[in-house]
PDB file of N, CA and C in Angstrom:
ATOM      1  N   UNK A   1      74.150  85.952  82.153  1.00  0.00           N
ATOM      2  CA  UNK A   1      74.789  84.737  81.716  1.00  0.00           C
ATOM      3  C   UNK A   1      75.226  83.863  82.896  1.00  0.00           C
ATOM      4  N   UNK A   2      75.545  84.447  84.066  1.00  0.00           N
ATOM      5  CA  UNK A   2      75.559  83.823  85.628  1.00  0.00           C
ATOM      6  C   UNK A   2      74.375  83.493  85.740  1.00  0.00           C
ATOM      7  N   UNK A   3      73.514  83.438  85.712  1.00  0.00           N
ATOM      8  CA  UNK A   3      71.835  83.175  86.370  1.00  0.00           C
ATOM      9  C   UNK A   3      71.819  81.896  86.841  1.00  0.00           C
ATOM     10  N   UNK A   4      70.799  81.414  86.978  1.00  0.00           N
ATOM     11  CA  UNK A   4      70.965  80.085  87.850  1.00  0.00           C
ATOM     12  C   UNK A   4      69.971  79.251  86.780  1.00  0.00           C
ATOM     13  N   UNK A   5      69.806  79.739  85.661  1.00  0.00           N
ATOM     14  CA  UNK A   5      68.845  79.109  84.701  1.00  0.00           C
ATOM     15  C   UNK A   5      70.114  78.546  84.123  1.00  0.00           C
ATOM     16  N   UNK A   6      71.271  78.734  83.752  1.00  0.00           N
ATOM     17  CA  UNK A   6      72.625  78.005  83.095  1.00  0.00           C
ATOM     18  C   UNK A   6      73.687  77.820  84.053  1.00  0.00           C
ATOM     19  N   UNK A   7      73.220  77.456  85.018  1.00  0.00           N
ATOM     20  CA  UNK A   7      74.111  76.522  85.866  1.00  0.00           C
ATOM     21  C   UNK A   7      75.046  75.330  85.661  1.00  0.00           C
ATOM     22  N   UNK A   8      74.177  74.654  84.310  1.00  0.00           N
ATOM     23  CA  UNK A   8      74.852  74.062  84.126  1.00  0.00           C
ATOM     24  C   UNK A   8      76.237  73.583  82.925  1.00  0.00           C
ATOM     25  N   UNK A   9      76.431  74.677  83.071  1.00  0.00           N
ATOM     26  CA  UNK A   9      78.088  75.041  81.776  1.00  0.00           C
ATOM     27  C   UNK A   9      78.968  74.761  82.899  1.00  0.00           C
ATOM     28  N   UNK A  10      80.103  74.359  82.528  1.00  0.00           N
ATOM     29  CA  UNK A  10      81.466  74.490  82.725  1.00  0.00           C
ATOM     30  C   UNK A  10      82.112  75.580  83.096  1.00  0.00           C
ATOM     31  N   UNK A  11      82.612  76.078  84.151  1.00  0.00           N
ATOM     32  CA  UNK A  11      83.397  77.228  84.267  1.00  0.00           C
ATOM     33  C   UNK A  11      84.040  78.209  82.954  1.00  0.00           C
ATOM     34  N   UNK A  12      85.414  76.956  82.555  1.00  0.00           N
ATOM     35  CA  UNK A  12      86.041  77.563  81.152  1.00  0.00           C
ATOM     36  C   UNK A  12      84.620  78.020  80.086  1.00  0.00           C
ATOM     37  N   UNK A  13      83.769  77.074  79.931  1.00  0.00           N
ATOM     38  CA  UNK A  13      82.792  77.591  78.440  1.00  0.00           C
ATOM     39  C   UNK A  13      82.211  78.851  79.137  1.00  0.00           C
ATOM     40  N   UNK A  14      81.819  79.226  80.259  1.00  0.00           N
ATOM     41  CA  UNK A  14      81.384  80.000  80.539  1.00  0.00           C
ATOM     42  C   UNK A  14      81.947  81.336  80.395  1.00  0.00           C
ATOM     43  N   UNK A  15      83.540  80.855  80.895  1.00  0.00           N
ATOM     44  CA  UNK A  15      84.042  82.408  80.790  1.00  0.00           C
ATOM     45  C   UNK A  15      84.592  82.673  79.093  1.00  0.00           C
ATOM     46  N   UNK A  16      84.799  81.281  78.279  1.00  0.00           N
ATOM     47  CA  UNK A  16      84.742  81.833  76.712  1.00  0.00           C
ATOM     48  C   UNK A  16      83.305  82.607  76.341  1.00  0.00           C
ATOM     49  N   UNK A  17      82.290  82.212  77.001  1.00  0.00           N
ATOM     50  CA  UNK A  17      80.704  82.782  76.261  1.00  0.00           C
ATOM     51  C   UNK A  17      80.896  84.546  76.971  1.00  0.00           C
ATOM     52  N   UNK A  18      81.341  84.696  78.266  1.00  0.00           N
ATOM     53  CA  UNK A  18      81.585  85.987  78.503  1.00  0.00           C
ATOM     54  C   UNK A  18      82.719  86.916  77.978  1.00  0.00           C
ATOM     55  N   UNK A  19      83.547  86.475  77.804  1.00  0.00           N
ATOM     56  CA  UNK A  19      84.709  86.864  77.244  1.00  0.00           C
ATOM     57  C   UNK A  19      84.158  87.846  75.737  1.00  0.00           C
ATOM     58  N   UNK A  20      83.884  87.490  75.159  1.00  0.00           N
ATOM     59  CA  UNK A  20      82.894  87.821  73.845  1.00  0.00           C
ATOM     60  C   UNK A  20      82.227  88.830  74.367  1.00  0.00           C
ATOM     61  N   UNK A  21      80.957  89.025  75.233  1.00  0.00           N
ATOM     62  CA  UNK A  21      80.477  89.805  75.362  1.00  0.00           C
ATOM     63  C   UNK A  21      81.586  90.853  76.054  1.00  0.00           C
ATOM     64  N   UNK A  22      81.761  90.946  77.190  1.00  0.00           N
ATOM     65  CA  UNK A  22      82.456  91.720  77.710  1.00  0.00           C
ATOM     66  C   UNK A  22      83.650  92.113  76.581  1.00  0.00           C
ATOM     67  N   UNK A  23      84.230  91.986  75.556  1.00  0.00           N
ATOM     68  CA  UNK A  23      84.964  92.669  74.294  1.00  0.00           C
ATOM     69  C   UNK A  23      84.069  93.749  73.944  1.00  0.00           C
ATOM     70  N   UNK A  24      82.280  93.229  73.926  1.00  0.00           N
ATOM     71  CA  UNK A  24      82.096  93.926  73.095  1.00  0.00           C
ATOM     72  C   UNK A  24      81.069  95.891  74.011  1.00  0.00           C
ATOM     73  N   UNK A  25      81.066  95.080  75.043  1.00  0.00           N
ATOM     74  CA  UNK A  25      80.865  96.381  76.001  1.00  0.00           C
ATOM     75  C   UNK A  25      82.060  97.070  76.101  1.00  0.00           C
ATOM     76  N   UNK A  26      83.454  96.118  76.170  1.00  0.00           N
ATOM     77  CA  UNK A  26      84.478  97.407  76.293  1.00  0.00           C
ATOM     78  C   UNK A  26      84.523  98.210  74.462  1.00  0.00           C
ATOM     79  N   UNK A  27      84.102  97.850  73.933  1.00  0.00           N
ATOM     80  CA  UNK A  27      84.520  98.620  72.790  1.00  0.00           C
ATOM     81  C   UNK A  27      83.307  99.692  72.939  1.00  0.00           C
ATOM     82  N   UNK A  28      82.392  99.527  73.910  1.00  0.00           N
ATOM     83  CA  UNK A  28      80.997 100.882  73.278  1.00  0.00           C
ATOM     84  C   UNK A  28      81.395 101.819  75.468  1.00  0.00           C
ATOM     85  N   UNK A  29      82.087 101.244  75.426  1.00  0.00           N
ATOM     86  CA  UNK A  29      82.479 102.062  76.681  1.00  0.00           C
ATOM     87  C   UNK A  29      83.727 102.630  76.554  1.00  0.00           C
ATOM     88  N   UNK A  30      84.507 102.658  75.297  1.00  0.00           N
ATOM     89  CA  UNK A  30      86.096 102.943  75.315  1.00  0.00           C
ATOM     90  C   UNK A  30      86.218 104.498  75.057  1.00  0.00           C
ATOM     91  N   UNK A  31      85.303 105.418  74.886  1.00  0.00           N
ATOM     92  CA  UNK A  31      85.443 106.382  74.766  1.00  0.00           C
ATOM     93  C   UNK A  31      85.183 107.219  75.939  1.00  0.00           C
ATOM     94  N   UNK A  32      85.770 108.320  76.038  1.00  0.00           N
ATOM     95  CA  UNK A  32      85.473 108.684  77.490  1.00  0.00           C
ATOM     96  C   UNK A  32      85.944 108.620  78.973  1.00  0.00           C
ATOM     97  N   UNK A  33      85.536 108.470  79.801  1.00  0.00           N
ATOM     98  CA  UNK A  33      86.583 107.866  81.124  1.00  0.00           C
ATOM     99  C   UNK A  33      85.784 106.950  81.416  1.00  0.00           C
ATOM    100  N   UNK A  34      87.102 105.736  80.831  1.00  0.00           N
ATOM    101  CA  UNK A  34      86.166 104.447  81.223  1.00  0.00           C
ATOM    102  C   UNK A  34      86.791 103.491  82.385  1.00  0.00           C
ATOM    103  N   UNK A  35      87.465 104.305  82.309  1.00  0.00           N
ATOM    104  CA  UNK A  35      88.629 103.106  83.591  1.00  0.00           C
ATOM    105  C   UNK A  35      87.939 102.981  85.059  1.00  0.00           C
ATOM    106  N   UNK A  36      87.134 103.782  86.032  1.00  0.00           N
ATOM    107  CA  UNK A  36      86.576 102.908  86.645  1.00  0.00           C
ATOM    108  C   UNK A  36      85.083 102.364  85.821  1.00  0.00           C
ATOM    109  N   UNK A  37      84.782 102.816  85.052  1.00  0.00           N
ATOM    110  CA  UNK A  37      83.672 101.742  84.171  1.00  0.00           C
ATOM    111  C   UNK A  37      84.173 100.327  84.098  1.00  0.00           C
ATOM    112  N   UNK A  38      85.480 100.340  83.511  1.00  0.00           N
ATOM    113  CA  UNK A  38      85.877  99.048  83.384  1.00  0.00           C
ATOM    114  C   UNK A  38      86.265  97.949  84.928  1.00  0.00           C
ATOM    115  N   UNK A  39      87.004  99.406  85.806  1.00  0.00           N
ATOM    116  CA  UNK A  39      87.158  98.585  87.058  1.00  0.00           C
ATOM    117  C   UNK A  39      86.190  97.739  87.757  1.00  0.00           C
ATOM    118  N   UNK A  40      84.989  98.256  87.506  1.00  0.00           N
ATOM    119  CA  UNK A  40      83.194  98.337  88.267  1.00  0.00           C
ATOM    120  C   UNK A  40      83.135  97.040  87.498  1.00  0.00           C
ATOM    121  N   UNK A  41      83.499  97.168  86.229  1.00  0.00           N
ATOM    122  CA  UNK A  41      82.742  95.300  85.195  1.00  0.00           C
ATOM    123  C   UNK A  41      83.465  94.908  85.425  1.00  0.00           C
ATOM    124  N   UNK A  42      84.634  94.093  85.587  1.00  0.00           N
ATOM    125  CA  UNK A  42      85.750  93.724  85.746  1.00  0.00           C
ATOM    126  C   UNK A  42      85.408  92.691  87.416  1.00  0.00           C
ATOM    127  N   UNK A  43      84.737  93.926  88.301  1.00  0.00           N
ATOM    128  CA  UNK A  43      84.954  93.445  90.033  1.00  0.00           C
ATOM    129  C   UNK A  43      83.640  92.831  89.854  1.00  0.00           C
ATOM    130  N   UNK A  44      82.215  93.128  89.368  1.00  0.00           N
ATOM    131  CA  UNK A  44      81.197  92.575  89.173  1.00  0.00           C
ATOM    132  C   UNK A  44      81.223  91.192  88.720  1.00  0.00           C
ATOM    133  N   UNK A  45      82.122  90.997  87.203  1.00  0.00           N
ATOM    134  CA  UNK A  45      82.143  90.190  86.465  1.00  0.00           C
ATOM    135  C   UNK A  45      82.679  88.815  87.695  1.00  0.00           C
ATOM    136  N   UNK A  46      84.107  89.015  88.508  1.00  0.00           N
ATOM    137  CA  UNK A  46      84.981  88.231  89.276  1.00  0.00           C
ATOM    138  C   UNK A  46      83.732  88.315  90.125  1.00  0.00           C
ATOM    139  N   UNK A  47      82.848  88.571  90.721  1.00  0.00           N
ATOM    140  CA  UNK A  47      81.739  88.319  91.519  1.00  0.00           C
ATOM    141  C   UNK A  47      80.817  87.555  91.779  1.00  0.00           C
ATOM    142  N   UNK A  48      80.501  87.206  90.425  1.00  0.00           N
ATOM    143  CA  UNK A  48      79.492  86.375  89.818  1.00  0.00           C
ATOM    144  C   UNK A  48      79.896  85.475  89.610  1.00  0.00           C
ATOM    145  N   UNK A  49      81.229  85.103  88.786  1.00  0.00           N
ATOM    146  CA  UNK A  49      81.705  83.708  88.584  1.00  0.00           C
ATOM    147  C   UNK A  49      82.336  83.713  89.817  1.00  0.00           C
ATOM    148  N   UNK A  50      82.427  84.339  90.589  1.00  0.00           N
ATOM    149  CA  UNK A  50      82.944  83.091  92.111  1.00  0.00           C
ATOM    150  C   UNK A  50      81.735  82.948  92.934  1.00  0.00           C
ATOM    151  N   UNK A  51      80.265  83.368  92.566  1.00  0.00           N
ATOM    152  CA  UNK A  51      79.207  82.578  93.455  1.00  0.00           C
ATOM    153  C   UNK A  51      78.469  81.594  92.293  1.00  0.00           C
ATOM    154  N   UNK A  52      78.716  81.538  90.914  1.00  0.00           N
ATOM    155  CA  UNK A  52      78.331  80.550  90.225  1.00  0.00           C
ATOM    156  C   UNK A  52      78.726  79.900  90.313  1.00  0.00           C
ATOM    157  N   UNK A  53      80.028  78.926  90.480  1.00  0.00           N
ATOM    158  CA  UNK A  53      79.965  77.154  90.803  1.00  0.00           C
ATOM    159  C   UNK A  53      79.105  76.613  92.036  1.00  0.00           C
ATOM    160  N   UNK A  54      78.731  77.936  93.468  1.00  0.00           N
ATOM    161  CA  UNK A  54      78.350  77.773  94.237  1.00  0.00           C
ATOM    162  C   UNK A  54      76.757  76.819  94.277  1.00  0.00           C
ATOM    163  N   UNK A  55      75.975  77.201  92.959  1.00  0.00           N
ATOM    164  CA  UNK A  55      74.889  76.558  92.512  1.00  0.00           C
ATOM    165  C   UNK A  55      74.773  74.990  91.924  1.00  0.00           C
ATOM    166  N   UNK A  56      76.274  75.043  91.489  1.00  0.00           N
ATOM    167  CA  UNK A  56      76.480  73.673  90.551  1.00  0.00           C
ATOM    168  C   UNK A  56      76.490  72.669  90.814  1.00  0.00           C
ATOM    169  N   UNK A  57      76.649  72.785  92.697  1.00  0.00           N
ATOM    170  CA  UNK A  57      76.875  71.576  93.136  1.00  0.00           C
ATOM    171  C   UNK A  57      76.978  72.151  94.945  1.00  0.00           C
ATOM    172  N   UNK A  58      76.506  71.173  95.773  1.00  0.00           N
ATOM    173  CA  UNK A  58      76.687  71.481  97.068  1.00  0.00           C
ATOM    174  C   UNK A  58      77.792  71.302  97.709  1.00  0.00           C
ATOM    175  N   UNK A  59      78.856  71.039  97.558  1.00  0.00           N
ATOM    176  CA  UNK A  59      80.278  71.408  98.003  1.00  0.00           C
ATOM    177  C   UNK A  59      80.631  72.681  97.058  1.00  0.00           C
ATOM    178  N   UNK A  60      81.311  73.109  97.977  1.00  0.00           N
ATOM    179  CA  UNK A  60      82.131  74.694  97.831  1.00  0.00           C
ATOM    180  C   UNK A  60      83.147  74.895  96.582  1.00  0.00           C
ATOM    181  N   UNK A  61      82.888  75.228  96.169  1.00  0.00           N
ATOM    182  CA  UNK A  61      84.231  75.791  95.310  1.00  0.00           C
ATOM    183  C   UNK A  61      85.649  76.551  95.525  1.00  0.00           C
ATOM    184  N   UNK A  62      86.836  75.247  95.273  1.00  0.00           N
ATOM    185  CA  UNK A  62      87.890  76.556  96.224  1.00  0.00           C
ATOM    186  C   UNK A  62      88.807  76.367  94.598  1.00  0.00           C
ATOM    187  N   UNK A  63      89.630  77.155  94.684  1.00  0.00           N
ATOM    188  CA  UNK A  63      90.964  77.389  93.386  1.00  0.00           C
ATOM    189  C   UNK A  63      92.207  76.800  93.196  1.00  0.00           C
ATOM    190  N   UNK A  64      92.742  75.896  92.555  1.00  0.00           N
ATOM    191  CA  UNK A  64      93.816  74.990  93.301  1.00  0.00           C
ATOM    192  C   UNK A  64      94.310  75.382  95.023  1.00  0.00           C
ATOM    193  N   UNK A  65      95.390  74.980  95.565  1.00  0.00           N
ATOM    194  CA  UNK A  65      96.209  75.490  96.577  1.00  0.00           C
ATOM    195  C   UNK A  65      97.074  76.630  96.380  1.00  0.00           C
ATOM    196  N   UNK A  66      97.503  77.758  97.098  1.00  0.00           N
ATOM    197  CA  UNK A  66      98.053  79.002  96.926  1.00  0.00           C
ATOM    198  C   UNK A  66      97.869  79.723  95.665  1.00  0.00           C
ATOM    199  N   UNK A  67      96.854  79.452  94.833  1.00  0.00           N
ATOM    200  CA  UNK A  67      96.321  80.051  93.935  1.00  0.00           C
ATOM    201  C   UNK A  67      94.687  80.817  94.274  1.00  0.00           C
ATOM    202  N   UNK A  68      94.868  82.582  94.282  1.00  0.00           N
ATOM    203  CA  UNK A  68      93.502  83.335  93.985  1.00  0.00           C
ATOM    204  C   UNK A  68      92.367  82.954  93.751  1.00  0.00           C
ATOM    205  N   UNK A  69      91.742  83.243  94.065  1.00  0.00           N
ATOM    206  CA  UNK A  69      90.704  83.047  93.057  1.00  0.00           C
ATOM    207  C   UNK A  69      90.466  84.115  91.687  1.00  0.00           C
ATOM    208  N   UNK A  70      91.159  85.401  91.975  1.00  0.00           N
ATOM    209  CA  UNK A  70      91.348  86.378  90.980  1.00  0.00           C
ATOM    210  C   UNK A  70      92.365  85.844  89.861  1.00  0.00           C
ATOM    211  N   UNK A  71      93.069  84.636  90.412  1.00  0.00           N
ATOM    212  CA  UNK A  71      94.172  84.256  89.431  1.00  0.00           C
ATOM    213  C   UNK A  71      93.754  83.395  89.022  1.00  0.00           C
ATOM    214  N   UNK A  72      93.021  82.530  89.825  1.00  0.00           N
ATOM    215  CA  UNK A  72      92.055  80.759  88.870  1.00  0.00           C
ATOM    216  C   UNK A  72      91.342  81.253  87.637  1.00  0.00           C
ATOM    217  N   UNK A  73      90.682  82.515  87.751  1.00  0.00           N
ATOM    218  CA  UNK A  73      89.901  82.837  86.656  1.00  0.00           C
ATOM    219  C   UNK A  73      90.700  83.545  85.644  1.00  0.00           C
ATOM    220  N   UNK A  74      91.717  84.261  85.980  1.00  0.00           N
ATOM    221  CA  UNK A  74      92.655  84.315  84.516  1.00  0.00           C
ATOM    222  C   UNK A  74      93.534  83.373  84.000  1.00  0.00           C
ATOM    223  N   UNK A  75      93.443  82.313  84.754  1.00  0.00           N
ATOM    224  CA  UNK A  75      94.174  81.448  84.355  1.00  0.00           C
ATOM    225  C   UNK A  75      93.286  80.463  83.362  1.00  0.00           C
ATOM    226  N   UNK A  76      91.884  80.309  83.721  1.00  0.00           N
ATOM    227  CA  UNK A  76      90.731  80.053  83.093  1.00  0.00           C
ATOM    228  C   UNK A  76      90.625  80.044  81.826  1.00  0.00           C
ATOM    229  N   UNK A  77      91.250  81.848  81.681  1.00  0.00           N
ATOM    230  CA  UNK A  77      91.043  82.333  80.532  1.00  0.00           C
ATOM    231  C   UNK A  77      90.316  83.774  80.497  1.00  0.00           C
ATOM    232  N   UNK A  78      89.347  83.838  81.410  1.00  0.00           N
ATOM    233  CA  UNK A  78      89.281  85.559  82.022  1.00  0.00           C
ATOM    234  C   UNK A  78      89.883  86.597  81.269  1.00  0.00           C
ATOM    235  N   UNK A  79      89.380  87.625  80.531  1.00  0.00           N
ATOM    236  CA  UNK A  79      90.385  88.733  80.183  1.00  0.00           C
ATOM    237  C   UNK A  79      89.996  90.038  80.827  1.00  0.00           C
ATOM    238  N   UNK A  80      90.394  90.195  81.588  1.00  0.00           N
ATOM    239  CA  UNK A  80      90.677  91.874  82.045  1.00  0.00           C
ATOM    240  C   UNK A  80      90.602  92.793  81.678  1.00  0.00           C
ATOM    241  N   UNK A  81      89.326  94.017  81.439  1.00  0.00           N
ATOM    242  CA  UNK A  81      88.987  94.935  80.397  1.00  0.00           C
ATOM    243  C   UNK A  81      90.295  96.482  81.151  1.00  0.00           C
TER     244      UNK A  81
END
């Protein structure tokens, strides 16, 4: 859903279209020991959306001032499995 074939979404729609999926992997991964499963999607997921705006446009992408970038994206809307 990062690929560079849909580059062109919006940050927020993007992380509502992931948000959905990623619910629905944590529910078929919740059994078991999933906590670094979840840590692993979680650090992947924050990975990808901070080199996807990188495509959107040739200036850089930074996160307001004294704000994360781990925090721009929950602030986004991001949910944390």
């Amino acid at each position: 859903m990062t690929s560079s074939k849909i580059c062109f979404l919006p940050i927020s729609a993007l992380i509502l279209m992931l948000n959905r999926h990623r619910r629905g992997w944590a529910n078929y991964f919740e059994f078991g020991y999933s906590r670094k499963v979840m840590r692993d999607f979680n650090r992947h997921t924050q990975h990808r959306l901070a080199v996807y705006p990188g495509r959107r446009s040739q200036r850089r992408y930074r996160p307001p001032k004294n704000v994360s970038l781990y925090r721009h994206f929950i602030d986004l809307g991001l949910v944390n499995l």
